[in-house]
C-alpha atoms as a PDB file:
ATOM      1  CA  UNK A   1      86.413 -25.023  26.642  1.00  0.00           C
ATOM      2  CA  UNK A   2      87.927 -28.312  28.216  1.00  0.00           C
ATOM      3  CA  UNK A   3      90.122 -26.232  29.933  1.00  0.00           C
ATOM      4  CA  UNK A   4      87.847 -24.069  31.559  1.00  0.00           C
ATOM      5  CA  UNK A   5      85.664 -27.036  32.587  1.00  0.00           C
ATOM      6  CA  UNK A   6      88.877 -28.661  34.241  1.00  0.00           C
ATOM      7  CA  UNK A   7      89.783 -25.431  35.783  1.00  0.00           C
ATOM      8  CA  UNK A   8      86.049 -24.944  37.408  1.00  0.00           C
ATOM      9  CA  UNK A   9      86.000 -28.826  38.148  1.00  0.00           C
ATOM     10  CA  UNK A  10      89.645 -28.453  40.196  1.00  0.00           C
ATOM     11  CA  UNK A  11      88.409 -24.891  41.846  1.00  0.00           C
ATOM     12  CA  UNK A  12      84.677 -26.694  42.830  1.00  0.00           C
ATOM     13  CA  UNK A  13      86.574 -29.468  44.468  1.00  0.00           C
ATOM     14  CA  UNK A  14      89.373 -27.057  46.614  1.00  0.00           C
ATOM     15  CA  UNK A  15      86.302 -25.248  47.746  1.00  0.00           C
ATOM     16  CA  UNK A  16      84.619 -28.283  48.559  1.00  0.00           C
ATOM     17  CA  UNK A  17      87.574 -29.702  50.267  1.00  0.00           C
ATOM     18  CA  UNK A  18      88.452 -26.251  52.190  1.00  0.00           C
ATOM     19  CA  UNK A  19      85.043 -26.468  53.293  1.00  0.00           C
ATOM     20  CA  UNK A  20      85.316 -30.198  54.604  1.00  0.00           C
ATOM     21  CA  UNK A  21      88.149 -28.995  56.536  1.00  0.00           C
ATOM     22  CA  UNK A  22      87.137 -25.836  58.372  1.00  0.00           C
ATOM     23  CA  UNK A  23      85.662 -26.744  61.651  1.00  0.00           C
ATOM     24  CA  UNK A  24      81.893 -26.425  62.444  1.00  0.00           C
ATOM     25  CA  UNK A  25      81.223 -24.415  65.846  1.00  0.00           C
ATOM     26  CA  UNK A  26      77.713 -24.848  65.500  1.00  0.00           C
ATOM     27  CA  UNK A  27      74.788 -26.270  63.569  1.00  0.00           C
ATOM     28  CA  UNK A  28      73.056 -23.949  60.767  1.00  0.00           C
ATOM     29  CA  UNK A  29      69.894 -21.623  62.371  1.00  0.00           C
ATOM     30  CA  UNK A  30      66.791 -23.661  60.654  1.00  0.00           C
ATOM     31  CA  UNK A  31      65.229 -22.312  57.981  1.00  0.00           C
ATOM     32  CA  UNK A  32      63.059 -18.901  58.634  1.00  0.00           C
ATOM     33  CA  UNK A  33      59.782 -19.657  60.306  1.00  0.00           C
ATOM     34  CA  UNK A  34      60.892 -22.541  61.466  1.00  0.00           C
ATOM     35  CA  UNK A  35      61.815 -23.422  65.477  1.00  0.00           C
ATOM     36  CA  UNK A  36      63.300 -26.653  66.978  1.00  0.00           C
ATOM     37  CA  UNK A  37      61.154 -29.101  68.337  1.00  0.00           C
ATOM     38  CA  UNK A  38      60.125 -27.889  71.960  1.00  0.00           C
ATOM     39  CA  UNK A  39      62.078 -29.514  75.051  1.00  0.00           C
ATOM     40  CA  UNK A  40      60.611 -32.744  76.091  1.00  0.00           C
ATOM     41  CA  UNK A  41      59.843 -33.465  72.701  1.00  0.00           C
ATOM     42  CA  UNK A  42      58.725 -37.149  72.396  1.00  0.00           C
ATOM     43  CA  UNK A  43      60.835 -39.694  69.780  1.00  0.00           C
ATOM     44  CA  UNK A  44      58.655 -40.597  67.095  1.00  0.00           C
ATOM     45  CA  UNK A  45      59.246 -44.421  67.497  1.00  0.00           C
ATOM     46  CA  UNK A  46      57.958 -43.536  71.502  1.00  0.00           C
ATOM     47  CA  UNK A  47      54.876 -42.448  69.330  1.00  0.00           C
ATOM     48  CA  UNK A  48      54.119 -44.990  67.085  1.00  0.00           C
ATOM     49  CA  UNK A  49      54.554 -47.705  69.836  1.00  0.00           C
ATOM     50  CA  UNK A  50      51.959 -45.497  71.436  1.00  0.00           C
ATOM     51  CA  UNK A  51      49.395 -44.699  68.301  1.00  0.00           C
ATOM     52  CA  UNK A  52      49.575 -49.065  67.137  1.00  0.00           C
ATOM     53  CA  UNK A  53      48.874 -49.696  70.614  1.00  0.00           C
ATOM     54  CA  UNK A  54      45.995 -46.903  70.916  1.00  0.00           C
ATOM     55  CA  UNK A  55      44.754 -48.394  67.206  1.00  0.00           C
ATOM     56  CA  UNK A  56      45.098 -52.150  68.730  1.00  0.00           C
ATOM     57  CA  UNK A  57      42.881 -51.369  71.643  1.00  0.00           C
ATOM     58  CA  UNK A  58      40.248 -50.004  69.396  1.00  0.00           C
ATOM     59  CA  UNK A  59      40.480 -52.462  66.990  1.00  0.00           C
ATOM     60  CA  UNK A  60      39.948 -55.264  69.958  1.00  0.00           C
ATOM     61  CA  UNK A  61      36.747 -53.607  70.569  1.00  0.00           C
ATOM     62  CA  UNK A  62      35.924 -53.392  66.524  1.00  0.00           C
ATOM     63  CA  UNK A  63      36.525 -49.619  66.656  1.00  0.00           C
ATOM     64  CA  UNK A  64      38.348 -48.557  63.277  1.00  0.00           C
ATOM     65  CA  UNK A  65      39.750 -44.836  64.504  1.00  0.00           C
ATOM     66  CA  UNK A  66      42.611 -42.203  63.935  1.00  0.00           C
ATOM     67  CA  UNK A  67      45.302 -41.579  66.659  1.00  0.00           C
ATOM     68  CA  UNK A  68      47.554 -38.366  66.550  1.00  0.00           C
ATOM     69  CA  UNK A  69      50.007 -36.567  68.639  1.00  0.00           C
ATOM     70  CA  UNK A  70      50.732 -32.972  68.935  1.00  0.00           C
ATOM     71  CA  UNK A  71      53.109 -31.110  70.888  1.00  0.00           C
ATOM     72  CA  UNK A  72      53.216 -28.151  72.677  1.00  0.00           C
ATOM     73  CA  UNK A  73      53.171 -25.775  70.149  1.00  0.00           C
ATOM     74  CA  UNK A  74      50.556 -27.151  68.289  1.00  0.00           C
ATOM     75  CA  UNK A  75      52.589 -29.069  65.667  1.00  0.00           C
ATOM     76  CA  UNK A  76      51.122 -32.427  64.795  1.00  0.00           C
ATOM     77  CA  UNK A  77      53.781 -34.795  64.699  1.00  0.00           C
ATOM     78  CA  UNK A  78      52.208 -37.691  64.368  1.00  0.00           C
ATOM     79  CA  UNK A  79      48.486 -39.119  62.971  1.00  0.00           C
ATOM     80  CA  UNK A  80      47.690 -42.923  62.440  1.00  0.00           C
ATOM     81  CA  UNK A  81      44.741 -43.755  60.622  1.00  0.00           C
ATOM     82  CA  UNK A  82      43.489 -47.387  60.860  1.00  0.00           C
ATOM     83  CA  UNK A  83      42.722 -48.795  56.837  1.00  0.00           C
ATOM     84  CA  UNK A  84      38.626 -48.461  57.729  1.00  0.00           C
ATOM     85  CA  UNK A  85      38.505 -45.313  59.825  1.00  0.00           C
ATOM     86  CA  UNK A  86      36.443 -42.713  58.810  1.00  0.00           C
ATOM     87  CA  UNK A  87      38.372 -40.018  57.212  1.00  0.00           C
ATOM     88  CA  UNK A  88      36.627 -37.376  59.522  1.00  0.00           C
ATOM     89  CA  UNK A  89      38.188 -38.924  62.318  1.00  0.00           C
ATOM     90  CA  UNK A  90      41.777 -37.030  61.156  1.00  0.00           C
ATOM     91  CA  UNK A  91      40.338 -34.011  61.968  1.00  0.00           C
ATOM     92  CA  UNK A  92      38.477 -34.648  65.272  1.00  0.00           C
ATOM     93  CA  UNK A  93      41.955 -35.888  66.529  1.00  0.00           C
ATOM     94  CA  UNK A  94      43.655 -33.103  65.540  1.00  0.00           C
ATOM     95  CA  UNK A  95      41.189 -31.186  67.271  1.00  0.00           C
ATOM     96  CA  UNK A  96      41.108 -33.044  70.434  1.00  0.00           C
ATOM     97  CA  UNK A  97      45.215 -32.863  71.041  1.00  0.00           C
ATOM     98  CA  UNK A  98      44.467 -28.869  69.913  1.00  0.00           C
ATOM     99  CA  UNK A  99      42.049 -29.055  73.069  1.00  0.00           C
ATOM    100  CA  UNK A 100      44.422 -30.571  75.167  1.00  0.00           C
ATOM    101  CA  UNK A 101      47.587 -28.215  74.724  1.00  0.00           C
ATOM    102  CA  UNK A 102      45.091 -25.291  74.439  1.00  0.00           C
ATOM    103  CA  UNK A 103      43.536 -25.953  78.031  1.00  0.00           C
ATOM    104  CA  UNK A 104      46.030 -28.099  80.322  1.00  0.00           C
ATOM    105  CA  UNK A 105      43.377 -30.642  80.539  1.00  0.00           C
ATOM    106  CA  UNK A 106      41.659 -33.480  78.745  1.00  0.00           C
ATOM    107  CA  UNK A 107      39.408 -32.930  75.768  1.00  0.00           C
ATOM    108  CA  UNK A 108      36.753 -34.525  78.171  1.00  0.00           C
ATOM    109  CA  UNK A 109      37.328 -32.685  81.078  1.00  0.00           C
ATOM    110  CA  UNK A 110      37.205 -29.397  79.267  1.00  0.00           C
ATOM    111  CA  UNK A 111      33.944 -30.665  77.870  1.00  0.00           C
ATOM    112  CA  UNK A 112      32.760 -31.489  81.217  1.00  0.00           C
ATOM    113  CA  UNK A 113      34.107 -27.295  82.436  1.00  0.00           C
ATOM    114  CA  UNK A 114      31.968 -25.474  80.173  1.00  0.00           C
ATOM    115  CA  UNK A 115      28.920 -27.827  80.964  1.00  0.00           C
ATOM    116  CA  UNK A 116      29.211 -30.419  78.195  1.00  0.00           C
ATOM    117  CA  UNK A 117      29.971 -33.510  79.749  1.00  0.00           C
ATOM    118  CA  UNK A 118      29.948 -36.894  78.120  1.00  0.00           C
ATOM    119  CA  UNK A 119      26.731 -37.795  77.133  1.00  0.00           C
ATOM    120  CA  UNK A 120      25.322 -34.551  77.506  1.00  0.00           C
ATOM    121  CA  UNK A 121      23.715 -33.578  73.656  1.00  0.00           C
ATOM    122  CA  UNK A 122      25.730 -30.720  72.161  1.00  0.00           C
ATOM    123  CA  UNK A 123      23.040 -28.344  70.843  1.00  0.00           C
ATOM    124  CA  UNK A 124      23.559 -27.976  66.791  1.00  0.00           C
ATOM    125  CA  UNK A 125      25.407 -25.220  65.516  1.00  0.00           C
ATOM    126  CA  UNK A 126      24.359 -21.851  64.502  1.00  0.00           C
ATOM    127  CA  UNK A 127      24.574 -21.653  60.981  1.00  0.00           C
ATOM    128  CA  UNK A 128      27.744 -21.475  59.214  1.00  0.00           C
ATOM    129  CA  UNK A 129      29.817 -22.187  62.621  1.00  0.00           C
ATOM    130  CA  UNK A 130      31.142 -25.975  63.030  1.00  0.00           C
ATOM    131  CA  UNK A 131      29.678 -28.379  65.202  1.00  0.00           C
ATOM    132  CA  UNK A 132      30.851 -29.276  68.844  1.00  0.00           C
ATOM    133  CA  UNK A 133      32.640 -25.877  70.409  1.00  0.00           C
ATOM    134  CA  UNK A 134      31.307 -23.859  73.470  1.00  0.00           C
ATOM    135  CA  UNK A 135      28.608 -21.368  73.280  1.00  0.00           C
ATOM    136  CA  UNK A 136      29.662 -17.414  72.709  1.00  0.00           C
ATOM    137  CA  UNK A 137      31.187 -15.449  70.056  1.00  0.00           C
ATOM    138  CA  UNK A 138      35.047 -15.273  70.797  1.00  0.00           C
ATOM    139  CA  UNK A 139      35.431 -19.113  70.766  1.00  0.00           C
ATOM    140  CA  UNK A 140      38.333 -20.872  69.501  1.00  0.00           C
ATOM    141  CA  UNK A 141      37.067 -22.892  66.572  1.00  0.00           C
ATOM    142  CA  UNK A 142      39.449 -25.344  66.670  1.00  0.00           C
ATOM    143  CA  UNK A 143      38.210 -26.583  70.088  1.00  0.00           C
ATOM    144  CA  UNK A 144      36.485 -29.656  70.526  1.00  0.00           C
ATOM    145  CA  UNK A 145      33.766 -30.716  73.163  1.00  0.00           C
ATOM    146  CA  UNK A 146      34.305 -34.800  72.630  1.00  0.00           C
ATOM    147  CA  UNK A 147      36.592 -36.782  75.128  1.00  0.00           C
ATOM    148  CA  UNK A 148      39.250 -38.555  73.240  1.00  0.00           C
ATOM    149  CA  UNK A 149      42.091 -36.079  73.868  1.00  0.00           C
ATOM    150  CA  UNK A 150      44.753 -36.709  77.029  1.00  0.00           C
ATOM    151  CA  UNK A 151      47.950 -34.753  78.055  1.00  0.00           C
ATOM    152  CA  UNK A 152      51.105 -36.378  78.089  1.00  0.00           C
ATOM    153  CA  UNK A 153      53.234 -35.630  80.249  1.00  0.00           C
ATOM    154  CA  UNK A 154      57.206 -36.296  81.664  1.00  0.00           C
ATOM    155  CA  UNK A 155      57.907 -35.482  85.159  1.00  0.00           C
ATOM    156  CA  UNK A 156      54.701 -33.755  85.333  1.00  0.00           C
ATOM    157  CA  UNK A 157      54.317 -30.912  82.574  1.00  0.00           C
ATOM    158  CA  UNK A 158      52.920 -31.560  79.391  1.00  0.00           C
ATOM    159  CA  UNK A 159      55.186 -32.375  76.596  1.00  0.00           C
ATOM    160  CA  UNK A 160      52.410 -32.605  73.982  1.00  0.00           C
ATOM    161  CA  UNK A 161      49.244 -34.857  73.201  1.00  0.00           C
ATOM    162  CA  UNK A 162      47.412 -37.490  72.259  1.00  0.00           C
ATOM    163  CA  UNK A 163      44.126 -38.159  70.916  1.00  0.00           C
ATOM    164  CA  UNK A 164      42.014 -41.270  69.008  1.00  0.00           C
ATOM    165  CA  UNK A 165      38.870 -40.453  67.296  1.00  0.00           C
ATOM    166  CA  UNK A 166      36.429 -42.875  65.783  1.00  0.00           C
ATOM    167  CA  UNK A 167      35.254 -45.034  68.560  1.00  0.00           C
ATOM    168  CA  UNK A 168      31.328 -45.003  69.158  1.00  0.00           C
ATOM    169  CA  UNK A 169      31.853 -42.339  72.227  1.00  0.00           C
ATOM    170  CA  UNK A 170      34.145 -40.187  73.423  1.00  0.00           C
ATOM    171  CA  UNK A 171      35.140 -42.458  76.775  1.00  0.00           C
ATOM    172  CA  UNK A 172      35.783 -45.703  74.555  1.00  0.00           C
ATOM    173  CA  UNK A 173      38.647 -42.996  72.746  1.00  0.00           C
ATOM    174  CA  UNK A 174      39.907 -41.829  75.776  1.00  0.00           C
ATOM    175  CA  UNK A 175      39.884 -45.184  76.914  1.00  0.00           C
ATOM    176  CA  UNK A 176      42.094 -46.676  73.658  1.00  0.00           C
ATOM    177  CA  UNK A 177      44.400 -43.445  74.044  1.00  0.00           C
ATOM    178  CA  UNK A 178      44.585 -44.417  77.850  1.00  0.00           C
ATOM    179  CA  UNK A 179      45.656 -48.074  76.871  1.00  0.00           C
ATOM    180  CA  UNK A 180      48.410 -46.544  74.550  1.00  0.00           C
ATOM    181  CA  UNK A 181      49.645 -44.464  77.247  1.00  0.00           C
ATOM    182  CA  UNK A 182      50.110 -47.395  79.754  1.00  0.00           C
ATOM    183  CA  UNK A 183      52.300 -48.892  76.903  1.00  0.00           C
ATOM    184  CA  UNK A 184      54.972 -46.311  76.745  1.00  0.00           C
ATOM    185  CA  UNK A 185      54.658 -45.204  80.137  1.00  0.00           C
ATOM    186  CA  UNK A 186      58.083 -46.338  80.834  1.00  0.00           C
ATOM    187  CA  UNK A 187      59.565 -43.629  78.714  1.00  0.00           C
ATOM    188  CA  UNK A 188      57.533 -41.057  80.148  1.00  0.00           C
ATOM    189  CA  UNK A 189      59.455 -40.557  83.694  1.00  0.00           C
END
């Protein structure tokens, strides 16, 4: 028996050294159903400057709120929740960047396109259908009538984007996102 375990042992490591040995010519394919991170992609330590600064903003103001980044194909690759932000305000983020990448444009100014602008009064929902998306049947559930939501961009196309939720009003978001832009805007040319 300790002969076949030596034998297996010696075999494991020639295979294991054969295999250190034998040149790469590329990486592995990623696992199925999964696909690279789009060009442009942000680095994550680009987006956490950007969601504590967001956060920091709000917090100056006593706003306690959720910041998240997606990117262009709807991946979220980021969400920062401050300790006392409501833990709806995930959700309304995600929504907001899913507003974003879905339309070109800021969750506000889509608002503002299909006649909801800021401080307009969303009328309540039909029953069973979730609260703040445009009128009509064929709507896109996961879009989101509340400013809060801005494009990023590098050398003008959008790359992905960002979103805080939580802040009394959708302009004091936009306006916390808008201060966490200007910190990493240095990294966005």
């Amino acid at each position: 028996m300790k002969r076949i375990l030596a034998l297996a042992s010696v075999a494991t490591l020639v295979s294991l050294e054969a295999f250190a040995q034998s040149p790469l010519t590329s990486p592995p394919p990623p696992p199925a159903g999964m696909t690279p991170p789009p060009s442009g992609e942000l680095p994550l330590a680009v987006l956490t400057t950007w969601a504590q600064s967001a956060i920091a903003a709000c917090k100056a103001n006593g706003y306690d709120v959720t910041a998240t980044y997606m990117n262009t194909e709807y991946v979220v690759k980021l969400v920062l929740r401050s300790d006392a932000a409501r833990l709806g305000t995930v959700e309304l983020a995600r929504r907001k960047a899913y507003t974003v990448i879905k339309t070109g444009k800021s969750s506000g100014d889509f608002a503002a396109s299909v006649g909801f602008p800021n401080g307009t009064p969303i009328p309540p929902p039909a029953p069973g259908k979730p609260m703040a998306v445009p009128p009509g049947d064929n709507v896109d559930q996961n879009l989101i009538l509340f400013a809060g939501g801005l494009p990023v961009k590098v050398g003008g196309n959008i790359v992905g984007a960002v979103s805080v939720s939580g802040a009394p009003g959708g302009d004091k978001d936009a306006a916390c996102a808008e201060s966490g832009l200007a910190k990493i805007a240095a990294q966005l040319k």
